[in-house]
Protein backbone atom coordinates (compact mmCIF):
# COMPACT_ATOMS: atom_id res chain seq x y z
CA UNK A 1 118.76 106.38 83.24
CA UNK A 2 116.06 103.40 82.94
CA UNK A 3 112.46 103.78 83.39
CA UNK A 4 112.74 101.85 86.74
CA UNK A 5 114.58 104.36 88.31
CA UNK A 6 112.51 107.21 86.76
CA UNK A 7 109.33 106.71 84.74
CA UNK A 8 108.15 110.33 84.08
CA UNK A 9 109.73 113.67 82.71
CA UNK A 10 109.46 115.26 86.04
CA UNK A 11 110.91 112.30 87.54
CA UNK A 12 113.94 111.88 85.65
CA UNK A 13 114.50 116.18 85.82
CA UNK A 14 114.47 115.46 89.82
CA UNK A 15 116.75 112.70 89.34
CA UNK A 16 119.23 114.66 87.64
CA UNK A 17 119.41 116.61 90.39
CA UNK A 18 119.36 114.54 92.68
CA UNK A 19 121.53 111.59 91.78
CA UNK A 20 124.86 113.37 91.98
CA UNK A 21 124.27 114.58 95.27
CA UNK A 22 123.80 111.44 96.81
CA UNK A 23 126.47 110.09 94.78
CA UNK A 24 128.71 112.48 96.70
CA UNK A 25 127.08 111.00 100.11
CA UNK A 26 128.40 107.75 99.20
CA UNK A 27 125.05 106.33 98.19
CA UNK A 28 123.33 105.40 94.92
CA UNK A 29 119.74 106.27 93.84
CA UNK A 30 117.45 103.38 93.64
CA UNK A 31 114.59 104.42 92.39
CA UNK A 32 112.54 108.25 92.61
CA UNK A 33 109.03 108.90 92.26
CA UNK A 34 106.63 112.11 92.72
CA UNK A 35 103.46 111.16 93.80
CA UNK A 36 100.48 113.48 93.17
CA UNK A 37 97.90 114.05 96.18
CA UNK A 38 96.54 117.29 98.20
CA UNK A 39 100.22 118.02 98.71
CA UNK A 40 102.65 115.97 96.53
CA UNK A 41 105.04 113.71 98.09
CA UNK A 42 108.60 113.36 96.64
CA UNK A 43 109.58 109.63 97.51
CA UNK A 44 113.13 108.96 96.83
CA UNK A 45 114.99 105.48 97.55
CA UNK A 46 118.71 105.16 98.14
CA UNK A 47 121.24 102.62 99.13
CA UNK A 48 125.36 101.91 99.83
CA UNK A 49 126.86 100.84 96.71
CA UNK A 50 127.44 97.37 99.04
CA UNK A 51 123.85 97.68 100.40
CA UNK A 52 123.22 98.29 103.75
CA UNK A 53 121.66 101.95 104.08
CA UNK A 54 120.29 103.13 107.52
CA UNK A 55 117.87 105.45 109.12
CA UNK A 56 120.97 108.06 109.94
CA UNK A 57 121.76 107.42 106.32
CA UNK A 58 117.87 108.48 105.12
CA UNK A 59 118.36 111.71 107.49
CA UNK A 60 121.33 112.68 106.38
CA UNK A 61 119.98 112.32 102.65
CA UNK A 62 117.40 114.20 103.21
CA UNK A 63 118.85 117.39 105.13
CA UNK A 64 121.20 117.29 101.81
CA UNK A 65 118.59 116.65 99.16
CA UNK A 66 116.05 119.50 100.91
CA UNK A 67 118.75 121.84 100.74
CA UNK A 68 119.49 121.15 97.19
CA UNK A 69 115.99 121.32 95.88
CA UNK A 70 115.46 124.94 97.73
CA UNK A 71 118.06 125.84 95.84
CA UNK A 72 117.57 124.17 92.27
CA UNK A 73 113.18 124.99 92.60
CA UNK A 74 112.59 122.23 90.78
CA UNK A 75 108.81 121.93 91.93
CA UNK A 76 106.27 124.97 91.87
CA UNK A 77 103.71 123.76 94.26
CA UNK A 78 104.16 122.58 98.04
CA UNK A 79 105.42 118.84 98.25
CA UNK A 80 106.53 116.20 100.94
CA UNK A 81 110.07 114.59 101.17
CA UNK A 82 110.28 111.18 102.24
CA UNK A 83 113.56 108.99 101.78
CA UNK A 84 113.55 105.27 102.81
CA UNK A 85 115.83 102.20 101.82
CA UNK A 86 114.72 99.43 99.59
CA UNK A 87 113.62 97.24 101.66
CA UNK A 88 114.17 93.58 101.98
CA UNK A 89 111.47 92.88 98.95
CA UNK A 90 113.61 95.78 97.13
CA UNK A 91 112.76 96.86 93.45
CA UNK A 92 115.32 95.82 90.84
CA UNK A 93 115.66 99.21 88.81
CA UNK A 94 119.56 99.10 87.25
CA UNK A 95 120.95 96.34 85.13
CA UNK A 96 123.68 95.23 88.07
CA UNK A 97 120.71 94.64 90.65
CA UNK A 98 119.77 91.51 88.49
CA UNK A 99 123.24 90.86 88.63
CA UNK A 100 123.67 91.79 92.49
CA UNK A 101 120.57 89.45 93.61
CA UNK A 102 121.39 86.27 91.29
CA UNK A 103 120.13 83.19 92.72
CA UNK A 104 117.37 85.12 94.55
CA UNK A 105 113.24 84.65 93.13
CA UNK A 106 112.02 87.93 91.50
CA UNK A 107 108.76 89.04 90.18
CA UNK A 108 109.01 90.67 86.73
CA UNK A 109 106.71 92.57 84.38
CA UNK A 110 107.19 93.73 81.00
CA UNK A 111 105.52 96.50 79.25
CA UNK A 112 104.80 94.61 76.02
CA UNK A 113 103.19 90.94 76.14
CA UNK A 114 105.86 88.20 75.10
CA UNK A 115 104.33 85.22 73.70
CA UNK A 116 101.30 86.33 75.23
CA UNK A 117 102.04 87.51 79.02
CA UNK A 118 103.59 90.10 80.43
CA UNK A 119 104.01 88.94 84.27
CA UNK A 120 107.14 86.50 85.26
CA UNK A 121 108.34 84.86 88.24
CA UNK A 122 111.17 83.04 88.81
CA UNK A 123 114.70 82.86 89.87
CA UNK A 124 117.45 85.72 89.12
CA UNK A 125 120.32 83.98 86.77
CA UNK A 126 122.08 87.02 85.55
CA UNK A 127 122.88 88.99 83.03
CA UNK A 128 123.79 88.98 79.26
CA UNK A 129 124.54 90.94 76.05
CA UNK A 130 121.70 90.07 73.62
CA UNK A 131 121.28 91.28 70.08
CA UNK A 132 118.56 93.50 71.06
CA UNK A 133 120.85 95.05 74.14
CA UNK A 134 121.11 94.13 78.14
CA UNK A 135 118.87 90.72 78.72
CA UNK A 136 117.30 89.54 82.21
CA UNK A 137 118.06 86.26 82.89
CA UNK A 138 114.95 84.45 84.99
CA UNK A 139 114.36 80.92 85.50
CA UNK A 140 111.25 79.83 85.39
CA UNK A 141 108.86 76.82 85.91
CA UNK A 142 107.06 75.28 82.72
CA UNK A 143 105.53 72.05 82.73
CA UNK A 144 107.46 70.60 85.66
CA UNK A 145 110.81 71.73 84.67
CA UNK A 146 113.04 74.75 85.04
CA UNK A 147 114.06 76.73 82.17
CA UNK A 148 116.37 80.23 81.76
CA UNK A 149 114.71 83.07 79.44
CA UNK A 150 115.84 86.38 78.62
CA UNK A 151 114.17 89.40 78.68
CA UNK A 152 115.27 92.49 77.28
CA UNK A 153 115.71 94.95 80.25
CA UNK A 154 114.40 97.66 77.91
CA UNK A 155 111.16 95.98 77.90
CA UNK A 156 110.99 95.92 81.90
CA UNK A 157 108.15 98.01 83.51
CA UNK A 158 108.41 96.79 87.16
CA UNK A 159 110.95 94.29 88.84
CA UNK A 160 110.92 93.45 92.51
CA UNK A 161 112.41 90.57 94.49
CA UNK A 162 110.04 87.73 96.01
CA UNK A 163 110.18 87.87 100.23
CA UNK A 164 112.27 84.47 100.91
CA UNK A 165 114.02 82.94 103.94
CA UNK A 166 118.10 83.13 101.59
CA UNK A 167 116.62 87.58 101.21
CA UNK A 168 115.57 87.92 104.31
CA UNK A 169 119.42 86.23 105.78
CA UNK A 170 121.44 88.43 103.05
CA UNK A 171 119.54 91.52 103.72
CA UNK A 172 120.09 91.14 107.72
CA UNK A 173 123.88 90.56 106.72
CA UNK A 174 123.83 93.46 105.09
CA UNK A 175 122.59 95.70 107.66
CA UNK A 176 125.09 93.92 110.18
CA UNK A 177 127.97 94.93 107.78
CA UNK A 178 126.47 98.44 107.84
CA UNK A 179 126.24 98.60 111.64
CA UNK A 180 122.94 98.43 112.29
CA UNK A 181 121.76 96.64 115.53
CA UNK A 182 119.88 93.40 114.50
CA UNK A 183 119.50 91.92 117.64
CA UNK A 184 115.69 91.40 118.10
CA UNK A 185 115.20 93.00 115.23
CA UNK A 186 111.36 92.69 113.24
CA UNK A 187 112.68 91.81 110.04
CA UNK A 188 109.60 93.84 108.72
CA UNK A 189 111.02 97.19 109.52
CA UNK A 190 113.26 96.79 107.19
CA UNK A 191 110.52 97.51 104.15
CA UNK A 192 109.96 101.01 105.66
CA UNK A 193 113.06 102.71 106.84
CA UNK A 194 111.91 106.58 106.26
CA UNK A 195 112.95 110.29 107.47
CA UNK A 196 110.45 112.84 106.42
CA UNK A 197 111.97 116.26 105.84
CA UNK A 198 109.20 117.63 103.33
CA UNK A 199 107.12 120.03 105.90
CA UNK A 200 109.82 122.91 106.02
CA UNK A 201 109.61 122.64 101.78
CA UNK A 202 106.13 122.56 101.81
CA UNK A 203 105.64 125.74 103.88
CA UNK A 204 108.77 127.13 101.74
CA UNK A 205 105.93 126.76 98.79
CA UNK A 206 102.97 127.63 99.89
């Protein structure tokens, strides 16, 4: 599992729990993070395999996920549950999302400079085998014209797609496919699509 999905030990321990159980939902796990705080808040994002997740979807997660986690004790103090979709400016945390959004502008960061930077923006152009593993493709602009580098996804720390016109039309697609009603729809409630189930948890642990 990459570091995108799950940066620290505790992290990728919940995602081992978690990730097959909302495999057997029908979703995928994006990306899962615990968050420290006067009571720690367990933020997990999902989404369909063809995109396209949904506040019943988030519920339904995280009635499943609670229940799981009451049972597996994963955490010894209190914490807060919150699950939410990507987003429209979604993070890029597996290999096939840089695959998946090709053609759309990303920001990119690596956690080692290359040839002295370690930020990137530019357009998604695939995917590759390289002879240091799985390579990014991004083009980007130098000097007035457009050229394709590779960065080893290894070396990724943080990837997130750039808020366009093309993202904002696919992801409203998307959410059509998945029956969700998009007429008059803020296209900005799509970055925050949430169901808290943490409270009955938290007083579980305390």
């Amino acid at each position: 599992m990459s570091d995108l999905i799950a940066k620290t030990a505790i992290d990728r321990r919940l995602a081992e729990i978690i990730a097959p159980v909302i495999e057997d939902l029908g979703f995928e796990l994006v990306r899962i993070r615990l968050q420290g705080g006067k009571t720690a808040t367990l933020q997990i994002m999902a989404d369909r395999p063809e995109g396209g997740i949904n506040v019943d979807d988030c519920a339904d997660i995280s009635t499943v996920v609670s229940a799981m986690l009451d049972v597996e004790d994963p955490l010894e103090d209190a914490y807060h549950l919150e699950v939410s979709s990507p987003g429209i400016d979604r993070p890029l945390t597996r290999l096939k999302d840089f695959e998946t959004f090709e053609g759309y502008e990303a920001r990119l960061e690596t956690n080692q400079p290359i040839d002295g930077r370690k930020r990137f923006k530019g357009v998604l152009a695939g995917v590759e085998k390289g002879e240091g593993g799985d390579e990014v493709l991004l083009n980007i602009e130098e000097g007035g014209e457009t050229q394709t580098i590779g960065l080893n996804f290894d070396w990724l720390s943080d990837a997130k797609l750039v808020l366009t016109d093309e993202l904002i039309a696919e992801m409203l697609r998307q959410k059509k496919d998945a029956g969700v009603q998009i007429e008059n729809l803020d296209e900005t409630a799509f970055d925050e699509i949430e169901t808290e189930a943490g409270e009955d948890n938290a007083a579980a642990k305390e």
